[in-house]
C-alpha atoms as a PDB file:
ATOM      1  CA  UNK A   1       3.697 -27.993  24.842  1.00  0.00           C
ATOM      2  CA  UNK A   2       4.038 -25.694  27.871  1.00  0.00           C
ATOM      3  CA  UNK A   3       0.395 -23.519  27.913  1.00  0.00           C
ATOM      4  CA  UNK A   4       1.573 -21.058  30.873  1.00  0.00           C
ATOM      5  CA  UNK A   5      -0.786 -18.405  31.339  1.00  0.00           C
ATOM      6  CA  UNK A   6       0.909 -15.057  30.751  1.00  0.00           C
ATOM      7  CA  UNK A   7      -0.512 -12.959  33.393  1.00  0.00           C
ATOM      8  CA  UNK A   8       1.450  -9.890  32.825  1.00  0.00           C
ATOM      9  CA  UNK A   9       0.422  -9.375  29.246  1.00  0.00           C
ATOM     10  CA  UNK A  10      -2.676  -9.789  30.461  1.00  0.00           C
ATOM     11  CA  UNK A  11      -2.891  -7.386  32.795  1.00  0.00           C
ATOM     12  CA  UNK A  12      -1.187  -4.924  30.981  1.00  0.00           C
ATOM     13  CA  UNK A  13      -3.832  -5.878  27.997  1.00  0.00           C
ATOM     14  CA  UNK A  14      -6.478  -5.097  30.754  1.00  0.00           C
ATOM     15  CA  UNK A  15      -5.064  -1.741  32.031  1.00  0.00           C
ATOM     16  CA  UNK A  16      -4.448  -0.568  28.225  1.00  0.00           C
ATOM     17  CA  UNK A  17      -8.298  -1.827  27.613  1.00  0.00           C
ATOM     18  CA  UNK A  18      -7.164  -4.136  25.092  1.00  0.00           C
ATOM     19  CA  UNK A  19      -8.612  -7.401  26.692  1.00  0.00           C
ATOM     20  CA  UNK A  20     -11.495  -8.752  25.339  1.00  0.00           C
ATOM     21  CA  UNK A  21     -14.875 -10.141  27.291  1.00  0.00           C
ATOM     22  CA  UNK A  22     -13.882 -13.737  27.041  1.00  0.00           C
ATOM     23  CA  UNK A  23     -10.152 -12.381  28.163  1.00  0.00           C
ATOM     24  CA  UNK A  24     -11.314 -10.501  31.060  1.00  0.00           C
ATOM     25  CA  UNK A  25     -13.016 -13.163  32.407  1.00  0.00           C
ATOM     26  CA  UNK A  26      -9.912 -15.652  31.491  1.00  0.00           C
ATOM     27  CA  UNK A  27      -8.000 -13.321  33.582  1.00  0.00           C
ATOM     28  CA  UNK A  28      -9.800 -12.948  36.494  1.00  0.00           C
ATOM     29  CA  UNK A  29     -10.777 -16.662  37.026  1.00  0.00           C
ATOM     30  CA  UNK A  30      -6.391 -16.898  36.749  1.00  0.00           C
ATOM     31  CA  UNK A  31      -6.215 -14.311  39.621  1.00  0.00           C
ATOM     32  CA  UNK A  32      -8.729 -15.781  41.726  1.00  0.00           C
ATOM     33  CA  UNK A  33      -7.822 -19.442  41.509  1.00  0.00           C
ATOM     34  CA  UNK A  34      -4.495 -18.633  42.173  1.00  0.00           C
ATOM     35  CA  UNK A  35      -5.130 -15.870  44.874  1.00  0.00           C
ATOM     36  CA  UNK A  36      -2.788 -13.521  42.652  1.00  0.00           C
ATOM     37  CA  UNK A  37      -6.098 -11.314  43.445  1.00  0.00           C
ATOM     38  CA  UNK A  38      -5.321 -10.452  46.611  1.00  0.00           C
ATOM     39  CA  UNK A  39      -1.905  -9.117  45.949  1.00  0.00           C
ATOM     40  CA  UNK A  40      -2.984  -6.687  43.261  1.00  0.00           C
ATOM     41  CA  UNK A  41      -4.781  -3.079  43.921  1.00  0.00           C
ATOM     42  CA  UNK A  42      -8.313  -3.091  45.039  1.00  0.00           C
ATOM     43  CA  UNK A  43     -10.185  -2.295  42.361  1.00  0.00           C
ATOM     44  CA  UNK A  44      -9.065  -6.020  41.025  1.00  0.00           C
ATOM     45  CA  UNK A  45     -10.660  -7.092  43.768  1.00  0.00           C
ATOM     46  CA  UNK A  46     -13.816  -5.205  43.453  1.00  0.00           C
ATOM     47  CA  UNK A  47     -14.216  -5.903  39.562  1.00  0.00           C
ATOM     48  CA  UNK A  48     -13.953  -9.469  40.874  1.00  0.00           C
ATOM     49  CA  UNK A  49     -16.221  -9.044  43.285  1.00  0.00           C
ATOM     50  CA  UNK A  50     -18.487  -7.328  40.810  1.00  0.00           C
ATOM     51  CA  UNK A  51     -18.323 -10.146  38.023  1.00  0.00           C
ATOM     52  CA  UNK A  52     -19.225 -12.671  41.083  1.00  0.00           C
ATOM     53  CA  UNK A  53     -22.061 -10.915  41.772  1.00  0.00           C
ATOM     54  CA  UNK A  54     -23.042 -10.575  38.176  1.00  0.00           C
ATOM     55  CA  UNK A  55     -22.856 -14.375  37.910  1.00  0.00           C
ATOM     56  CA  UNK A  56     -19.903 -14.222  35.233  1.00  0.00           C
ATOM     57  CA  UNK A  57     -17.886 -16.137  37.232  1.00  0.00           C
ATOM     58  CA  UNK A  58     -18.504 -18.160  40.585  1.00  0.00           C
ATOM     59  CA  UNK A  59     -16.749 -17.722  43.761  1.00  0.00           C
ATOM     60  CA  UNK A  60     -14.252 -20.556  43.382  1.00  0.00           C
ATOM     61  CA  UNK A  61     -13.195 -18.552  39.792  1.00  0.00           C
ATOM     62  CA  UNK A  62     -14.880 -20.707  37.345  1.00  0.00           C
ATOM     63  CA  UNK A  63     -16.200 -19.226  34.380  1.00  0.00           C
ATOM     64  CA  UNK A  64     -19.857 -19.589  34.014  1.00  0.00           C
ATOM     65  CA  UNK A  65     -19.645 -20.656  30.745  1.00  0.00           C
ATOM     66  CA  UNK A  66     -23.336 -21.007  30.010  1.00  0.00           C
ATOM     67  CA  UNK A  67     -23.919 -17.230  30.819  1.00  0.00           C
ATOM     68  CA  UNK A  68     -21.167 -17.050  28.330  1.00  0.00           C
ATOM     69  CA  UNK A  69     -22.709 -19.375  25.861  1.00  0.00           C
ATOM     70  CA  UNK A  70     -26.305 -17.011  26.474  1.00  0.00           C
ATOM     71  CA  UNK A  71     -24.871 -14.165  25.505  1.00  0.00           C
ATOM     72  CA  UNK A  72     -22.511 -15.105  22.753  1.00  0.00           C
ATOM     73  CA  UNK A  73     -19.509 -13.912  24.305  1.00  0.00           C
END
């Protein structure tokens, strides 16, 4: 089974508001590990920054899944 990551529902889900927590942070570990996140518009780059900072994902774009797990995302 092919598990592709659709990135441009995903970003559309994102700009419409429709992503989720869990989704969001799907999506920008994607864009980051790929690099995708230097190609898009800079406030992509800032919320990335932002969630980085916040410790929701490291700087490699790994989800820090135990902040996840603490707050039951």
């Amino acid at each position: 089974m092919n598990t592709k990551y659709d990135l441009v529902d995903n970003i559309i889900d994102y700009e419409n508001g429709e992503l989720g927590d869990v989704k969001t942070l799907e999506l920008f570990s994607h864009l980051i590990k790929t690099g995708k996140i230097y190609s898009l518009q800079g406030s992509y780059g800032r919320t990335a920054r932002a969630l980085i900072e916040s410790e929701w994902l490291f700087a490699d774009g790994n989800i820090n899944k135990q902040k996840v797990e603490d707050n039951d995302l």
